[in-house]
N, C-alpha and C. Protein backbone atom coordinates (compact mmCIF):
# COMPACT_ATOMS: atom_id res chain seq x y z
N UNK A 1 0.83 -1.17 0.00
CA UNK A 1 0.00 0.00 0.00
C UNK A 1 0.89 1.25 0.00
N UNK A 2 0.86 2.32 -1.08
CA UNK A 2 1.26 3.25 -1.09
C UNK A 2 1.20 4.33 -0.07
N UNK A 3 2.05 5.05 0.88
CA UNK A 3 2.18 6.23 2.13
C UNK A 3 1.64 7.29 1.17
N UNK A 4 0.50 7.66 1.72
CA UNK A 4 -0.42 8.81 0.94
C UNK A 4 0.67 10.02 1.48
N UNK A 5 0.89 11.64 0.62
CA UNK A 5 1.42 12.31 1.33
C UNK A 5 0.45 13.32 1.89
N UNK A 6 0.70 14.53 3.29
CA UNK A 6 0.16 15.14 3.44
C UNK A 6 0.38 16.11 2.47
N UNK A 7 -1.33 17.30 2.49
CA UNK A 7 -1.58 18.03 1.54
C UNK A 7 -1.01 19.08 1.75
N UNK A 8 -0.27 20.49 1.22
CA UNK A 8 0.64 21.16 2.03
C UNK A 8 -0.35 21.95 2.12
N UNK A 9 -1.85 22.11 1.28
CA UNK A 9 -2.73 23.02 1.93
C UNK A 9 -3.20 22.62 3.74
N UNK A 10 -3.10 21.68 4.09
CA UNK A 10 -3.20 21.00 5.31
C UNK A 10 -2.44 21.45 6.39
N UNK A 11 -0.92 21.43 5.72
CA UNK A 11 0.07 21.92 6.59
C UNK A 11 0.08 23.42 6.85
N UNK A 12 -0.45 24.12 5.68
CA UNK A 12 -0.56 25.57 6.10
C UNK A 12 -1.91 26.43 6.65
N UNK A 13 -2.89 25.37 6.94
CA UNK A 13 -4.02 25.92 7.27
C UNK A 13 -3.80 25.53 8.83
N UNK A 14 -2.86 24.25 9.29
CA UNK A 14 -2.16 23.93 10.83
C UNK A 14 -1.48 25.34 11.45
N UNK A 15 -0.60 25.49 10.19
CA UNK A 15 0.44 26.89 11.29
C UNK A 15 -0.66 27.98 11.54
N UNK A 16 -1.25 28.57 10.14
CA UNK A 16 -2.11 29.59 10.47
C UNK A 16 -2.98 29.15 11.81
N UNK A 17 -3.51 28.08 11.97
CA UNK A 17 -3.93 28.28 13.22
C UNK A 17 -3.21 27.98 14.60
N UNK A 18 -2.27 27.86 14.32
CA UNK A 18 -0.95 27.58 15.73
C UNK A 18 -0.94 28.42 15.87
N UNK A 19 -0.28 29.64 14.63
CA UNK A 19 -0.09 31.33 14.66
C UNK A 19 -1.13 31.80 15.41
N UNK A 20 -2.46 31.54 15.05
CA UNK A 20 -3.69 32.39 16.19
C UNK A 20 -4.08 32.01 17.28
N UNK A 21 -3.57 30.71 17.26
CA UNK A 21 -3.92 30.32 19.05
C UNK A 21 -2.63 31.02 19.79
N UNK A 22 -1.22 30.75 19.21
CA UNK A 22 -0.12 31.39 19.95
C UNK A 22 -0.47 32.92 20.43
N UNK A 23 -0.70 33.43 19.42
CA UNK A 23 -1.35 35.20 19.22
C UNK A 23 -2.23 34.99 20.40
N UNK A 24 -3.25 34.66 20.29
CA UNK A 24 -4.30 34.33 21.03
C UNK A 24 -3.68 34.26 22.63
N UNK A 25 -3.26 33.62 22.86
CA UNK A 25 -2.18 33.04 24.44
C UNK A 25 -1.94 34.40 24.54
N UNK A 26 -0.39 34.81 23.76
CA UNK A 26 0.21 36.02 24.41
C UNK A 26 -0.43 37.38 24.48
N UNK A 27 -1.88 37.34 23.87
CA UNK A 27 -2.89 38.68 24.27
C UNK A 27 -3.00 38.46 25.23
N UNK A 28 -3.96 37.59 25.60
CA UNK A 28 -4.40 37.14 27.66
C UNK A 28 -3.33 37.58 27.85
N UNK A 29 -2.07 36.75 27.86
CA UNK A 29 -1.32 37.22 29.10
C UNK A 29 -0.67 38.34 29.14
N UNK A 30 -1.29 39.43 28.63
CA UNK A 30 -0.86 41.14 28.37
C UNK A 30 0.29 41.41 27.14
N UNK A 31 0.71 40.47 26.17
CA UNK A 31 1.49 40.69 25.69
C UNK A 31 0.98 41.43 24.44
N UNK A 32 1.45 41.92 24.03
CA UNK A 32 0.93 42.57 22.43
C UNK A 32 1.94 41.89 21.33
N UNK A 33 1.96 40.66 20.78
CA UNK A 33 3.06 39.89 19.85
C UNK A 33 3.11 40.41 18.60
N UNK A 34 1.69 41.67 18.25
CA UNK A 34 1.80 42.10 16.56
C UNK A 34 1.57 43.70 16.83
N UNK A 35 2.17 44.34 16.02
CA UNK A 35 2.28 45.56 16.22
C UNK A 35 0.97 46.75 15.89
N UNK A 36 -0.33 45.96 16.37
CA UNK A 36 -1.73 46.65 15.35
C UNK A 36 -2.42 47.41 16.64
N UNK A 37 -2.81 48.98 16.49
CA UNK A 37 -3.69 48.88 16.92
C UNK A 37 -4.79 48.54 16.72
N UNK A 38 -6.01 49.33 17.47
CA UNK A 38 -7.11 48.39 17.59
C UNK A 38 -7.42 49.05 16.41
N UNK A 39 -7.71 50.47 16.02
CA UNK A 39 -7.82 50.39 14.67
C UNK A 39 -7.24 50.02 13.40
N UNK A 40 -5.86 49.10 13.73
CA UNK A 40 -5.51 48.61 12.67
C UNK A 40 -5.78 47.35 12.20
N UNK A 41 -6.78 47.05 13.56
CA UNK A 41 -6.81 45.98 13.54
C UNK A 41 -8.70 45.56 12.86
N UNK A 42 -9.17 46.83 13.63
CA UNK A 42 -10.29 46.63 12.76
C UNK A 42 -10.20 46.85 10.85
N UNK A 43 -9.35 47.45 10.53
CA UNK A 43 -9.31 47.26 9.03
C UNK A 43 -8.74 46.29 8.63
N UNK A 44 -8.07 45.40 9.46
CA UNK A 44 -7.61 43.84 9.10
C UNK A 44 -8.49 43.20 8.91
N UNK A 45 -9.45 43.50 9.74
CA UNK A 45 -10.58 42.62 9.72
C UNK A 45 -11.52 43.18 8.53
N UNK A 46 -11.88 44.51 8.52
CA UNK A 46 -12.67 44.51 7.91
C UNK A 46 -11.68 44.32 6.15
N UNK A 47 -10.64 44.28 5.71
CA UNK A 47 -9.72 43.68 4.71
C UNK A 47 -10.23 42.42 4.46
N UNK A 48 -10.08 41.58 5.28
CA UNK A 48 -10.04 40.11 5.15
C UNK A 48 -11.12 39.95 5.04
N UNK A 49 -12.79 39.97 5.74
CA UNK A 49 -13.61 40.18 5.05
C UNK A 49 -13.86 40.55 3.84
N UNK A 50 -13.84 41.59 3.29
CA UNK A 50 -14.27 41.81 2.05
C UNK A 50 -13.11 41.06 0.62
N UNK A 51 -11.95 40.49 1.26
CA UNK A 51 -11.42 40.02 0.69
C UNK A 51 -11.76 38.35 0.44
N UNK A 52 -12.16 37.71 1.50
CA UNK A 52 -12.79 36.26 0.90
C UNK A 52 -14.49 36.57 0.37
N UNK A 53 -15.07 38.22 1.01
CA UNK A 53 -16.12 37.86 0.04
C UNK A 53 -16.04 37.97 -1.54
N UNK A 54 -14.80 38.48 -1.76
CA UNK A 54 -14.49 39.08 -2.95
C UNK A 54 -14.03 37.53 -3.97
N UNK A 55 -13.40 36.61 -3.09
CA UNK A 55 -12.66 35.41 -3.64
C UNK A 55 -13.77 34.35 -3.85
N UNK A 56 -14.89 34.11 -2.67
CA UNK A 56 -16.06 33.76 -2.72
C UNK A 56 -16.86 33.88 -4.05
N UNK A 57 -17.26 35.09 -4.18
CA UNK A 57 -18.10 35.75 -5.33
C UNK A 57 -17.30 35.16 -6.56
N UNK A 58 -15.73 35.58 -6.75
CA UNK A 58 -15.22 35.40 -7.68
C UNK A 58 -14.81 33.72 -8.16
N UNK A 59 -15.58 32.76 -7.35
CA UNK A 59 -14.95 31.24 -7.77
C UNK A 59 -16.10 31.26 -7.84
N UNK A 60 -17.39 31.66 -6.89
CA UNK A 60 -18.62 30.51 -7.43
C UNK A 60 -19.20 31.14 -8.82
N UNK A 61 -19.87 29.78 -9.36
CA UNK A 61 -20.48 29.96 -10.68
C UNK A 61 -21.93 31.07 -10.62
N UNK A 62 -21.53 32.22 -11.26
CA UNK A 62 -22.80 33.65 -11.29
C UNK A 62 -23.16 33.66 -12.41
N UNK A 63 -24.43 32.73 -12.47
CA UNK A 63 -24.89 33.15 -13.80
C UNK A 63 -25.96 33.68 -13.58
N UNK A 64 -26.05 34.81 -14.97
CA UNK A 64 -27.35 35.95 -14.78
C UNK A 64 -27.87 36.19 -15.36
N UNK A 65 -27.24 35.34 -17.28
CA UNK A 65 -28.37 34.91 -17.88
C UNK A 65 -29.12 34.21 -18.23
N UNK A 66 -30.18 34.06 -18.85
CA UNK A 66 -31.11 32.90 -18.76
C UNK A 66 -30.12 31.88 -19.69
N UNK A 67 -29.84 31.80 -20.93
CA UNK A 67 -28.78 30.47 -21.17
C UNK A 67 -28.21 30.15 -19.91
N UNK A 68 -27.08 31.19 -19.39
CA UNK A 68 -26.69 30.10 -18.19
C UNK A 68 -27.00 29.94 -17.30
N UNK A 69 -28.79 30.65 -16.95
CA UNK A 69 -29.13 29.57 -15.69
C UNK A 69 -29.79 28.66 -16.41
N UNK A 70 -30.34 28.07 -17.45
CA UNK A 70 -30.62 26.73 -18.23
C UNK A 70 -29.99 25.99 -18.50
N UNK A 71 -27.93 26.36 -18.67
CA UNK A 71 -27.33 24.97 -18.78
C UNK A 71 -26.93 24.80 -17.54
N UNK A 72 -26.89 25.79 -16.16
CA UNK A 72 -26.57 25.30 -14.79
C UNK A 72 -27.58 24.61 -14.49
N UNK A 73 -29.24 24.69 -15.29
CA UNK A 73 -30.28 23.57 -14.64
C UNK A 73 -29.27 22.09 -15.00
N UNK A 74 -29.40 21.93 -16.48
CA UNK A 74 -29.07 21.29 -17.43
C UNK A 74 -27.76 20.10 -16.28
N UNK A 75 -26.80 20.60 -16.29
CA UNK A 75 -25.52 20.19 -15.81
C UNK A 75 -25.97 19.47 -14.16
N UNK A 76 -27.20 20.11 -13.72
CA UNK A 76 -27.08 19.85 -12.20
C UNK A 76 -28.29 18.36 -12.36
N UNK A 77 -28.98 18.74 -13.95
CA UNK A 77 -29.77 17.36 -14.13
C UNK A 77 -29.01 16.08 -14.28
N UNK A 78 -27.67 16.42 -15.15
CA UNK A 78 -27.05 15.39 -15.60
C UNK A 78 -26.18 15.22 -14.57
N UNK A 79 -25.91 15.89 -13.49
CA UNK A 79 -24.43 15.39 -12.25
C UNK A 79 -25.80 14.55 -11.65
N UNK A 80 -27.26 14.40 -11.37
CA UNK A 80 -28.38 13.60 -11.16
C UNK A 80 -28.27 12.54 -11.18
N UNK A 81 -27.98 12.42 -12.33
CA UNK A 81 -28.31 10.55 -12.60
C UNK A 81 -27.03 9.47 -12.81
């Protein structure tokens, strides 16, 4: 049996969240580990928001005209059967 490998999207969605639990820790314990204030921090946030809604919008399939909402019927009849 072939050793499947890990996915490195796997490995990097691990650190990113090591990175925010670590972050996470050294706030409680009064530390400040990134250099943001709070308003820099609200435009991080509000960044990253509008940035996966932006990546969101931009991968799923938007169709708005009638052909392609008839071959998205079409396609979702035939992934059906």
């Amino acid at each position: 049996m072939k050793k499947k490998k890990i996915e490195k999207e796997t490995i990097v969605r691990t650190a990113v969240l090591a990175f925010a639990l670590i972050n996470q820790v050294l706030t409680i314990s009064g530390y400040s580990p990134l250099p943001f204030t709070d308003d820099g921090v609200g435009q991080a946030v509000s960044m990253a928001l509008t940035a996966a809604a932006s990546a969101w919008a931009w991968w799923k399939n938007n169709s708005f005209t009638q052909p392609a909402i008839t071959a998205d019927e079409h396609l979702k009849a035939l992934k059906s059967k």
